[in-house]
Protein backbone atom coordinates (compact mmCIF):
# COMPACT_ATOMS: atom_id res chain seq x y z
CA UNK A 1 -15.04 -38.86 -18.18
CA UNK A 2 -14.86 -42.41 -17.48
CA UNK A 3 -11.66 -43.27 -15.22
CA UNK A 4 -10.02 -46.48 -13.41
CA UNK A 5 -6.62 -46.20 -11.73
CA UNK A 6 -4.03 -49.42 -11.32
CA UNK A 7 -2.53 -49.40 -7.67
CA UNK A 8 -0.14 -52.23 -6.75
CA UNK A 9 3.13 -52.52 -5.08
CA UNK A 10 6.21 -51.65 -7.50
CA UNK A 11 6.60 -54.22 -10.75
CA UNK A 12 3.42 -55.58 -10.03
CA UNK A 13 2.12 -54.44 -13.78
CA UNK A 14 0.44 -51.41 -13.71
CA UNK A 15 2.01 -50.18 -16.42
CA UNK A 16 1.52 -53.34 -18.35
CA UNK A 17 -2.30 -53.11 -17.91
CA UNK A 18 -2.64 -49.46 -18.66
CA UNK A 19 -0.99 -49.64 -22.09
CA UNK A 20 -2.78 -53.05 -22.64
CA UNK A 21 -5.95 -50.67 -21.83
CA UNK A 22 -5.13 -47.85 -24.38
CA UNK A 23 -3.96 -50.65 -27.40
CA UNK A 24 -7.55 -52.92 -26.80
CA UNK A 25 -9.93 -51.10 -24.94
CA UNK A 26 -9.35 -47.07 -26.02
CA UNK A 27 -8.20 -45.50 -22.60
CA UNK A 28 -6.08 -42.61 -22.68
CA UNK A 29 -2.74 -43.37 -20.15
CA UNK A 30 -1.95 -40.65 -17.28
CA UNK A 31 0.98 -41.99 -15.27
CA UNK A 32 0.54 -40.34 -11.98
CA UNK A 33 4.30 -40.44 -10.96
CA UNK A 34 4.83 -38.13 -13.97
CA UNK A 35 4.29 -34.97 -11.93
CA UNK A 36 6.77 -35.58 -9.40
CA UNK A 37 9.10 -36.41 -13.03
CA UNK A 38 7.96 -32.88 -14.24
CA UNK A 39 9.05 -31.25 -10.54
CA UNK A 40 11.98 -33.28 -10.45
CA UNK A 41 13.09 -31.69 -14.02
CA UNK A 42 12.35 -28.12 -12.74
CA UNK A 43 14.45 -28.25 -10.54
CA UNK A 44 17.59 -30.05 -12.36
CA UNK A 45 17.18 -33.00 -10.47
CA UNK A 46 17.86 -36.57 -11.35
CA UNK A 47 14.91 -38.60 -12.43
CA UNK A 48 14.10 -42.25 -11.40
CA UNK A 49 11.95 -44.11 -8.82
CA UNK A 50 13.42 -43.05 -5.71
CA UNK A 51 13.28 -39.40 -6.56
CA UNK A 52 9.85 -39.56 -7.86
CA UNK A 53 8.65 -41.12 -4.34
CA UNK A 54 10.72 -38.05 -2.55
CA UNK A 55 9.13 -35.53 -4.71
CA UNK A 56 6.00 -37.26 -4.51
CA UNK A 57 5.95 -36.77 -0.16
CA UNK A 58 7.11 -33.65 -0.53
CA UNK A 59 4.42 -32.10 -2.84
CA UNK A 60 2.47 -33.88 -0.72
CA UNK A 61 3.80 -31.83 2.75
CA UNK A 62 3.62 -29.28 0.89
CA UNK A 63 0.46 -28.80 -1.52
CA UNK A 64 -2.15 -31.56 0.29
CA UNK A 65 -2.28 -35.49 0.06
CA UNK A 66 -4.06 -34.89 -2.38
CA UNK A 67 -2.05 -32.75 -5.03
CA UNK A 68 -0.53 -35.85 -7.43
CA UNK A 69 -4.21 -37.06 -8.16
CA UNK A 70 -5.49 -33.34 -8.73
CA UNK A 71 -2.76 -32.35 -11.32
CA UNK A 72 -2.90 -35.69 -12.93
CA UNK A 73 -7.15 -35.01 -13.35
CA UNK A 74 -6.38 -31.55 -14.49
CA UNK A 75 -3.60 -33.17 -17.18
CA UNK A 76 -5.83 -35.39 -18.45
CA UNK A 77 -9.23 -33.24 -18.60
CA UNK A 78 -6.97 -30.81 -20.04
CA UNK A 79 -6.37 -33.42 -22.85
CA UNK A 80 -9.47 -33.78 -23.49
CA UNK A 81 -9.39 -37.59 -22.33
CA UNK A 82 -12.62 -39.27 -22.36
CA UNK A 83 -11.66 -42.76 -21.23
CA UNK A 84 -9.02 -42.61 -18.73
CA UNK A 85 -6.66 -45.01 -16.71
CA UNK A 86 -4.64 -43.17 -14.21
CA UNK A 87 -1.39 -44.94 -12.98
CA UNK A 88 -0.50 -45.50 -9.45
CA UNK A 89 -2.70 -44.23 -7.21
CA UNK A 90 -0.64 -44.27 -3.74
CA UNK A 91 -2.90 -42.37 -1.05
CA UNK A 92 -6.24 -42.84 0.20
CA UNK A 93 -6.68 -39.03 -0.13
CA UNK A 94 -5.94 -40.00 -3.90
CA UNK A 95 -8.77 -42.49 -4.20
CA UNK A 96 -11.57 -40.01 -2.62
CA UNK A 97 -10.39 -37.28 -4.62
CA UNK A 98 -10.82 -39.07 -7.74
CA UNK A 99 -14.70 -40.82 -6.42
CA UNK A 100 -15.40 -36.95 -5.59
CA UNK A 101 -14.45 -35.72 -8.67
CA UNK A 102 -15.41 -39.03 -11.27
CA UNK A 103 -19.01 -40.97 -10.22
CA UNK A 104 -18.17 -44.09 -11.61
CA UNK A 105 -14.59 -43.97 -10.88
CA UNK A 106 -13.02 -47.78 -9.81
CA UNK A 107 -9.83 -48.70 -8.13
CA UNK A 108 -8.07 -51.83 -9.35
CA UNK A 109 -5.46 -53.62 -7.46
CA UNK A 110 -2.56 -55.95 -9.27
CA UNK A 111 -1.16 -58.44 -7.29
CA UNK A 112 2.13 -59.92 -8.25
CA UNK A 113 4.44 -62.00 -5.72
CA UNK A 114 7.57 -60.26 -4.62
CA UNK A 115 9.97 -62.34 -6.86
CA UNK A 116 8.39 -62.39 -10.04
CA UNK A 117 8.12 -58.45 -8.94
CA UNK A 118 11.79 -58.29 -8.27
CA UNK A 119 12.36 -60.28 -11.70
CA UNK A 120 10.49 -57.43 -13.33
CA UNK A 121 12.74 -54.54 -12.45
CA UNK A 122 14.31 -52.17 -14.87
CA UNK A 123 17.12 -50.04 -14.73
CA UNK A 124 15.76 -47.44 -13.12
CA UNK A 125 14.78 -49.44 -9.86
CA UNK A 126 16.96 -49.71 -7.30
CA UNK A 127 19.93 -52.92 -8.44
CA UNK A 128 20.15 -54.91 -5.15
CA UNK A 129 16.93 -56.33 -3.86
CA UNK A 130 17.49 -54.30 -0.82
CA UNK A 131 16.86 -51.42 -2.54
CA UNK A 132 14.10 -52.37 -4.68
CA UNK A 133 11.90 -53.23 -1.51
CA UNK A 134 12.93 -50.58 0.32
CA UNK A 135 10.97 -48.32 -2.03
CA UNK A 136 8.25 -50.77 -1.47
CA UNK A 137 8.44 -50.08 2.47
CA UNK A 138 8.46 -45.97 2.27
CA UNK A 139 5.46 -45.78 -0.61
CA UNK A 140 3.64 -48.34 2.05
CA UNK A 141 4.83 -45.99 5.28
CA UNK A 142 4.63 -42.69 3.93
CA UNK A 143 2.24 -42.51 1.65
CA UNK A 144 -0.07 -44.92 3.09
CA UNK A 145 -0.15 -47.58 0.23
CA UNK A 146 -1.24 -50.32 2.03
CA UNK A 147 -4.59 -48.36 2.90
CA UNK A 148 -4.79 -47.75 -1.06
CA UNK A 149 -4.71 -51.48 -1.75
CA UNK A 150 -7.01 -51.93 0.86
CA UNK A 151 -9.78 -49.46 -0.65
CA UNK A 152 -9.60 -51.37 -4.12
CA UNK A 153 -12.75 -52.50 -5.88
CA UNK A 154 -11.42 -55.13 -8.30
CA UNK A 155 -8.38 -57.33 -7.64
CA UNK A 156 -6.38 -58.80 -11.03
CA UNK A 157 -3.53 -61.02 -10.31
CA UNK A 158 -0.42 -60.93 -12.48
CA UNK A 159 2.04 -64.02 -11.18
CA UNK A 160 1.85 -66.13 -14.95
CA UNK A 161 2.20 -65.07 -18.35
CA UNK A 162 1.24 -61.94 -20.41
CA UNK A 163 -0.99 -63.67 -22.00
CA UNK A 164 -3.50 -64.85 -18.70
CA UNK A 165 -2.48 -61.53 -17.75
CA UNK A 166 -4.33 -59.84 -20.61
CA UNK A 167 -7.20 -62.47 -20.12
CA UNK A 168 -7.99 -61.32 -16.55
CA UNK A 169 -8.27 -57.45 -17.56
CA UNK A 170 -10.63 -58.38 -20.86
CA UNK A 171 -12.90 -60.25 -17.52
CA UNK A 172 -12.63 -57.50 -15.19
CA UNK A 173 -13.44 -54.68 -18.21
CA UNK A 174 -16.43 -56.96 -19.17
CA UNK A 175 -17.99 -56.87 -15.77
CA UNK A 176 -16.90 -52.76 -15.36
């Protein structure tokens, strides 16, 4: 399996780069968050970015730092993926489980500045900018984010238009 994983602060394009990976460069998409989405649902409870980070810490306290980035590599070998980008990587504990388990796995960073991030924000998000960053703070605190970005191996920048967007992950998956 070959495997990258977007990490970035909230809005910063992750998203947008993974499904610009599966449309022009044949990755399959696993969306990391979508286990604590999954739990959430078991349990009849409301779905959207602050529940996801909730869930996230506590599967976390309770099944190992690690648990989000070992159900996500199950999900997608159990796909039968053979080009994968995984989707918001927030631990360190994240990043080596995915080098243990995936030799040539890379960790790419998007950068975005906090208003064009804060332009970006959908429904889901929190409405007043208060809430948007404060998400940004607890994934940062709790689950050691800032560590994450620290760890990446490539950094893309995403502060212009789609297009130089796209530009700078054809440049980066030329030199991969």
């Amino acid at each position: 399996m070959q495997a990258i994983a977007f990490t970035g602060l909230p809005r910063s394009g992750k998203d947008t780069a993974a499904d610009y990976l599966v449309k022009k460069h044949g990755f399959s998409k696993v969306v990391m968050s979508d286990e604590n989405g999954f739990e959430l649902k078991k349990h009849g409870l409301k779905d959207n970015k602050m529940g996801r980070s909730r869930m996230g810490k506590e599967l976390r306290e309770k099944f190992g730092l690690d648990v989000i980035a070992r159900r996500s590599f199950e999900r997608a070998k159990k796909s039968g993926f053979e080009r994968v980008v995984f989707v918001g990587v927030r631990g360190v504990e994240e990043v080596n489980f995915f080098k243990k388990e995936i030799p040539e796995f890379k960790l790419i960073k998007i950068e975005s500045v906090k208003g064009k991030r804060f332009e970006r924000k959908s429904k889901i998000d929190g409405q007043s900018k208060e809430q948007f960053f404060e998400r940004e703070v607890w994934e940062e605190e709790k689950f050691g984010l800032g560590k994450v970005l620290n760890e990446a191996n490539y950094t893309i920048e995403n502060n212009s238009t789609i297009a130089e967007f796209q530009k700078a992950i054809d440049e980066l998956m030329q030199n991969i």
